[in-house]
C-alpha atoms as a PDB file:
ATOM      1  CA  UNK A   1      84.550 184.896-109.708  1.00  0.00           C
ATOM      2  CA  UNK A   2      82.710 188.021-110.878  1.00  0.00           C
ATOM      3  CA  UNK A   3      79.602 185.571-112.063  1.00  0.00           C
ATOM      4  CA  UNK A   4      78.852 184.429-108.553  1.00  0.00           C
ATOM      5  CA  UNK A   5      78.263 188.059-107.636  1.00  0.00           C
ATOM      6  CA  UNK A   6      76.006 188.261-110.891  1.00  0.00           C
ATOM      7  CA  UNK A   7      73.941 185.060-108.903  1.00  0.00           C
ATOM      8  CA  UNK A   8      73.800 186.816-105.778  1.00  0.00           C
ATOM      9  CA  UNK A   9      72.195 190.055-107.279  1.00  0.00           C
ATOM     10  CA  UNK A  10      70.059 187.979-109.206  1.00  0.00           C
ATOM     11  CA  UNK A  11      69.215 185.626-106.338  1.00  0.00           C
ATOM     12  CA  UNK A  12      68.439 188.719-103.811  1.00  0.00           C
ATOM     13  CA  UNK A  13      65.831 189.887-106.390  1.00  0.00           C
ATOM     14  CA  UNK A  14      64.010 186.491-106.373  1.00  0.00           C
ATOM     15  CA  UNK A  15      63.984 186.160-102.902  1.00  0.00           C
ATOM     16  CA  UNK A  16      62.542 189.728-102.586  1.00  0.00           C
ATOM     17  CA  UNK A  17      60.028 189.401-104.926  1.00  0.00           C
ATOM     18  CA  UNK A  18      58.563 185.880-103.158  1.00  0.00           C
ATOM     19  CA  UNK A  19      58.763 187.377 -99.847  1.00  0.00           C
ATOM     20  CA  UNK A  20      56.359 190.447-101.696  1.00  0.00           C
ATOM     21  CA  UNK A  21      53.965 187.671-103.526  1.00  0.00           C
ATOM     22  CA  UNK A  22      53.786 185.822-100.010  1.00  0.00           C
ATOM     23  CA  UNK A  23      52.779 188.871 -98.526  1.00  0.00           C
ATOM     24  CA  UNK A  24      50.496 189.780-100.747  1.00  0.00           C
ATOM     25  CA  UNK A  25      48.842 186.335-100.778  1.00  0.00           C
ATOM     26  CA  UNK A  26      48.598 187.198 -96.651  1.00  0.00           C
ATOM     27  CA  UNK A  27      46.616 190.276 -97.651  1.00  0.00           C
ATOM     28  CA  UNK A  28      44.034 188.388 -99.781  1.00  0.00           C
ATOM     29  CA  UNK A  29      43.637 185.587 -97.083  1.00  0.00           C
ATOM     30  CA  UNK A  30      42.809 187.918 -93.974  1.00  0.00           C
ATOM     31  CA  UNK A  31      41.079 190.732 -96.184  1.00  0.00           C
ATOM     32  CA  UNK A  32      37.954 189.853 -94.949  1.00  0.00           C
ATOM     33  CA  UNK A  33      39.077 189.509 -91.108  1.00  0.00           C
ATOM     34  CA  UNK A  34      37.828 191.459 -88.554  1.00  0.00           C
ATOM     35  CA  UNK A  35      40.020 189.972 -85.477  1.00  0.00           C
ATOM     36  CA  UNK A  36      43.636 190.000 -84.802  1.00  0.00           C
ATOM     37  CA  UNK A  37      46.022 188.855 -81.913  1.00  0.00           C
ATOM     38  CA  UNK A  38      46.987 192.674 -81.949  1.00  0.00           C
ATOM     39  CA  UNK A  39      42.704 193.562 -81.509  1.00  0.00           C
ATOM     40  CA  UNK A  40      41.037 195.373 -84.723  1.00  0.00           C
ATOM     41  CA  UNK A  41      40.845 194.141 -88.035  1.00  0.00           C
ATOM     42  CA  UNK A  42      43.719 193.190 -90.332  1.00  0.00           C
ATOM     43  CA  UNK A  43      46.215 196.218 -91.503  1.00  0.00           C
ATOM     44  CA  UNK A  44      47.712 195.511 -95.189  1.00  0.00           C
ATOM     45  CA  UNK A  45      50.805 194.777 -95.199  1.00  0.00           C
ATOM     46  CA  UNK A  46      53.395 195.838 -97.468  1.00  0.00           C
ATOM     47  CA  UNK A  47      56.939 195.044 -98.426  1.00  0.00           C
ATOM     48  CA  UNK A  48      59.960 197.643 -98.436  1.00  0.00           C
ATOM     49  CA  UNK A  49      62.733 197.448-100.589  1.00  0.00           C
ATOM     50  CA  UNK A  50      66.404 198.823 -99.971  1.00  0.00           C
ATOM     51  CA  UNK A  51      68.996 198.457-102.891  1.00  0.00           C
ATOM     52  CA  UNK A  52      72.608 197.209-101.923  1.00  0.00           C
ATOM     53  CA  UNK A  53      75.106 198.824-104.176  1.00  0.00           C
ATOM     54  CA  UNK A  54      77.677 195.563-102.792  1.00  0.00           C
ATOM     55  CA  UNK A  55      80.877 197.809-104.541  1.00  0.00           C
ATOM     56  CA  UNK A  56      83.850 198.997-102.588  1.00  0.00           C
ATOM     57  CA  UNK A  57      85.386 202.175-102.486  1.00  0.00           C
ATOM     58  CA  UNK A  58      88.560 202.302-104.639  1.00  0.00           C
ATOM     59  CA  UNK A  59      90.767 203.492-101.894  1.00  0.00           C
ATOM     60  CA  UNK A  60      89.258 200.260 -99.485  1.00  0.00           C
ATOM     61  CA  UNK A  61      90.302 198.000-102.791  1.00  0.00           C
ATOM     62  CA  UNK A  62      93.863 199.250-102.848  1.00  0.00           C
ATOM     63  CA  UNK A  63      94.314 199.501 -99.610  1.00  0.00           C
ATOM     64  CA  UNK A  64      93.908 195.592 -99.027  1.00  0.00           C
ATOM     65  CA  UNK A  65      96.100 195.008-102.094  1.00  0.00           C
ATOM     66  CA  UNK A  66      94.206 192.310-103.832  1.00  0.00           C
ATOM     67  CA  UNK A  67      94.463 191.549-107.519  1.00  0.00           C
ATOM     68  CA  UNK A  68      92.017 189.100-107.454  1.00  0.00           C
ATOM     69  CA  UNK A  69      89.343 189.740-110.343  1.00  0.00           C
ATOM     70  CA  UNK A  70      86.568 189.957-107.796  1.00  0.00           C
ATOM     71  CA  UNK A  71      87.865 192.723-105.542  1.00  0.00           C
ATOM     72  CA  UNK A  72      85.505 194.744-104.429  1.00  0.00           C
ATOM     73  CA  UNK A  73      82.458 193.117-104.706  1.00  0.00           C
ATOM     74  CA  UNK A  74      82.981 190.734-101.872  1.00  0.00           C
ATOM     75  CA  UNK A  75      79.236 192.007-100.611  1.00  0.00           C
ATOM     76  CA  UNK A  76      77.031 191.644-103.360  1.00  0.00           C
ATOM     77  CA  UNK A  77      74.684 194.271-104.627  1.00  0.00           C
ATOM     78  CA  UNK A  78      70.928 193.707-105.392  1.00  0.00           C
ATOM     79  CA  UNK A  79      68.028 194.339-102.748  1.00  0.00           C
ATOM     80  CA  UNK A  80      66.780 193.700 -99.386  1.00  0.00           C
ATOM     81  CA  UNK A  81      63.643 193.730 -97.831  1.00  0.00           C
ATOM     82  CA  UNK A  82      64.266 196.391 -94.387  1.00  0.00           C
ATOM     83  CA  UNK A  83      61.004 195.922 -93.014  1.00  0.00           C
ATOM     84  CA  UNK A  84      57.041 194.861 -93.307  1.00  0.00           C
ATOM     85  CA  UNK A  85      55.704 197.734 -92.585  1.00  0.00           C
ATOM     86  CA  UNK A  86      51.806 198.191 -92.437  1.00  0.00           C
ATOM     87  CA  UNK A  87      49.224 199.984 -94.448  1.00  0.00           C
ATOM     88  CA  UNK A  88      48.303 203.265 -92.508  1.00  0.00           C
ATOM     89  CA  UNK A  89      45.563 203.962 -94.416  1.00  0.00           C
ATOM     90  CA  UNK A  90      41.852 203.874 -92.826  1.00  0.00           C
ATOM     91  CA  UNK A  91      40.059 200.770 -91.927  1.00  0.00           C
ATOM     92  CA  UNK A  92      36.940 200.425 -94.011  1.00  0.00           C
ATOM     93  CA  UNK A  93      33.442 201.083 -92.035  1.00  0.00           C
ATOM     94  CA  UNK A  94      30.908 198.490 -93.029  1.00  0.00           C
ATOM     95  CA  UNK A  95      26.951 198.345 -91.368  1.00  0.00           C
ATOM     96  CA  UNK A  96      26.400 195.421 -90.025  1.00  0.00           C
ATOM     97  CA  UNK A  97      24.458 195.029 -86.558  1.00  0.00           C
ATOM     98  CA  UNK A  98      24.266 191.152 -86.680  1.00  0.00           C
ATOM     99  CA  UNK A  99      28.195 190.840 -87.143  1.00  0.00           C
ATOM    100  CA  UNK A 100      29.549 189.826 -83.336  1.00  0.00           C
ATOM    101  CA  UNK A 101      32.507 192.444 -83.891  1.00  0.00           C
ATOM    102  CA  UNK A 102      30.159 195.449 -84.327  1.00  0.00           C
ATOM    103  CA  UNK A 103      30.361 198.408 -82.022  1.00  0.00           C
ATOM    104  CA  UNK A 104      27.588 199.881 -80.310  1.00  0.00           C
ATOM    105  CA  UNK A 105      26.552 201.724 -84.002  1.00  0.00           C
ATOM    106  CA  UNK A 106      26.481 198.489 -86.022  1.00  0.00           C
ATOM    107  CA  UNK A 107      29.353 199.179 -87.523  1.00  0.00           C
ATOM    108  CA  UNK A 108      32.262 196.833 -88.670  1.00  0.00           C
ATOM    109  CA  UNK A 109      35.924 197.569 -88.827  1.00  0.00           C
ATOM    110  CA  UNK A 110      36.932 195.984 -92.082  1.00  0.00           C
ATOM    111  CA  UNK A 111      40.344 195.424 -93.546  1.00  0.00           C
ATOM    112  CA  UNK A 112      42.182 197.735 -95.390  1.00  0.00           C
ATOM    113  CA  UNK A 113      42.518 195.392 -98.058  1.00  0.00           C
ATOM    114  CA  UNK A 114      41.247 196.080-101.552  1.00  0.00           C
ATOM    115  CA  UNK A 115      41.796 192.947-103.875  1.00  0.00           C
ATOM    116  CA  UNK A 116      42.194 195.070-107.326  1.00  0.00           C
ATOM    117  CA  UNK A 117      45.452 196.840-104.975  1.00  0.00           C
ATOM    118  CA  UNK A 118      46.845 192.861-104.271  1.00  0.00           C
ATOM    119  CA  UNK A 119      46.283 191.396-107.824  1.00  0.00           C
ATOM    120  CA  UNK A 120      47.948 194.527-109.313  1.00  0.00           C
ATOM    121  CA  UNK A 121      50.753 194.152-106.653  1.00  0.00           C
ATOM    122  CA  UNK A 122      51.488 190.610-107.246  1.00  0.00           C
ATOM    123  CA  UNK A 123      51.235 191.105-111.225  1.00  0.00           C
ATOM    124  CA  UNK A 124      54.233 193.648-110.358  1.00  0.00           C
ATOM    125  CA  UNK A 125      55.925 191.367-108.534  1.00  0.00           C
ATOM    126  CA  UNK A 126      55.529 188.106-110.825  1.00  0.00           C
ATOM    127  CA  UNK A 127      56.753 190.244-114.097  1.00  0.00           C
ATOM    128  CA  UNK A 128      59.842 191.466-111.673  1.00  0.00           C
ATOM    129  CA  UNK A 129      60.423 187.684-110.829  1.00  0.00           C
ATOM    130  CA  UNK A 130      60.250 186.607-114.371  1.00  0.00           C
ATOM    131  CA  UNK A 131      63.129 189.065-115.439  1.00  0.00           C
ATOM    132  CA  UNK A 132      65.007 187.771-112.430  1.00  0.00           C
ATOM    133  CA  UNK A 133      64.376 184.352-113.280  1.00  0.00           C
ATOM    134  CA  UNK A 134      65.891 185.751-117.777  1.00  0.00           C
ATOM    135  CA  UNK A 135      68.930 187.602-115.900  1.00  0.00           C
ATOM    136  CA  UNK A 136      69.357 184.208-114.351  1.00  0.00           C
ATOM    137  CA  UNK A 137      69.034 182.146-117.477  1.00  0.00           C
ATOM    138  CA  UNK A 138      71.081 184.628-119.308  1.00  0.00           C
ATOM    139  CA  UNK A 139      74.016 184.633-116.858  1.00  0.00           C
ATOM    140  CA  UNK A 140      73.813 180.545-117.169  1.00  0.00           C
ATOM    141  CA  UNK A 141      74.330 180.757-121.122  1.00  0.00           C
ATOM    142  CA  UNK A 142      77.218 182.885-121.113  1.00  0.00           C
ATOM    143  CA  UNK A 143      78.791 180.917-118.546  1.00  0.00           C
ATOM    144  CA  UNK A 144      78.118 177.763-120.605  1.00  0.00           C
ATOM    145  CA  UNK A 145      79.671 179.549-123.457  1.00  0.00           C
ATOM    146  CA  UNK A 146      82.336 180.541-121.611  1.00  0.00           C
ATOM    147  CA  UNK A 147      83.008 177.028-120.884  1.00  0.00           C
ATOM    148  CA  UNK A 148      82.905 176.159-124.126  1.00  0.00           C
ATOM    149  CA  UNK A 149      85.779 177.776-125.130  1.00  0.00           C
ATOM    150  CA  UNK A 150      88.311 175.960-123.180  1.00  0.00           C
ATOM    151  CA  UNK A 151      87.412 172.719-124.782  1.00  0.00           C
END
């Protein structure tokens, strides 16, 4: 049924848009530290987005034959998250002589984190959500209404 490729569009956006507002919510927590597994301080990390088109070709479609109403959107569309990738971008300098991570000039390597960057990012990513979260309710109604009209 075309609706349950509607769900899986909409459900690939939600699921994109958490995975962004749990990143983001890593950024805040380590933006202040200095020491990593990997050495350094923290990198920012940031969420990519691909978009799946989930349609067939027409030739692929005839050429299996199928009359079903769904053909050729067995794959649905929507988005995918490819990768993590981290936040090139210059590590902030910060004097501080007393701090146990400073190098021999007193200097700190602080994360690339800058909260007014995160809040704006997750404000993105909430408002994206919330539409996800209207397609959803939207898709519900008209399948209750569709309902309704076999009674």
């Amino acid at each position: 049924m075309a609706f349950l490729s509607s769900m899986n569009i909409i459900g690939s956006g939600l699921t994109a848009e958490q995975l962004r507002l749990d990143v983001v919510s890593e950024n805040i927590t380590n933006m202040n530290t200095t020491r990593t597994e990997a050495g350094g301080a923290y990198r920012r990390k940031m969420v990519v987005f691909e978009a799946q088109d989930g349609r067939d070709s027409f030739r692929s479609i005839m050429a299996s034959r199928t009359l079903a109403s769904n053909a050729g959107y067995d794959a649905a569309g929507g988005v995918r998250v490819t990768e993590i990738a981290e936040d090139p971008s210059d590590l902030k300098l910060v004097y501080d002589p007393t701090h146990p991570d400073a190098n021999a000039d007193g200097y700190v390597e602080m994360p690339n984190v800058t909260l007014v960057k995160e809040v704006t990012d997750a404000m993105a990513a909430t408002q994206a959500y919330s539409a996800g979260v209207t397609a959803l309710n939207s898709l519900k109604t008209v399948v209750n209404q569709a309902l309704e009209i076999g009674k």
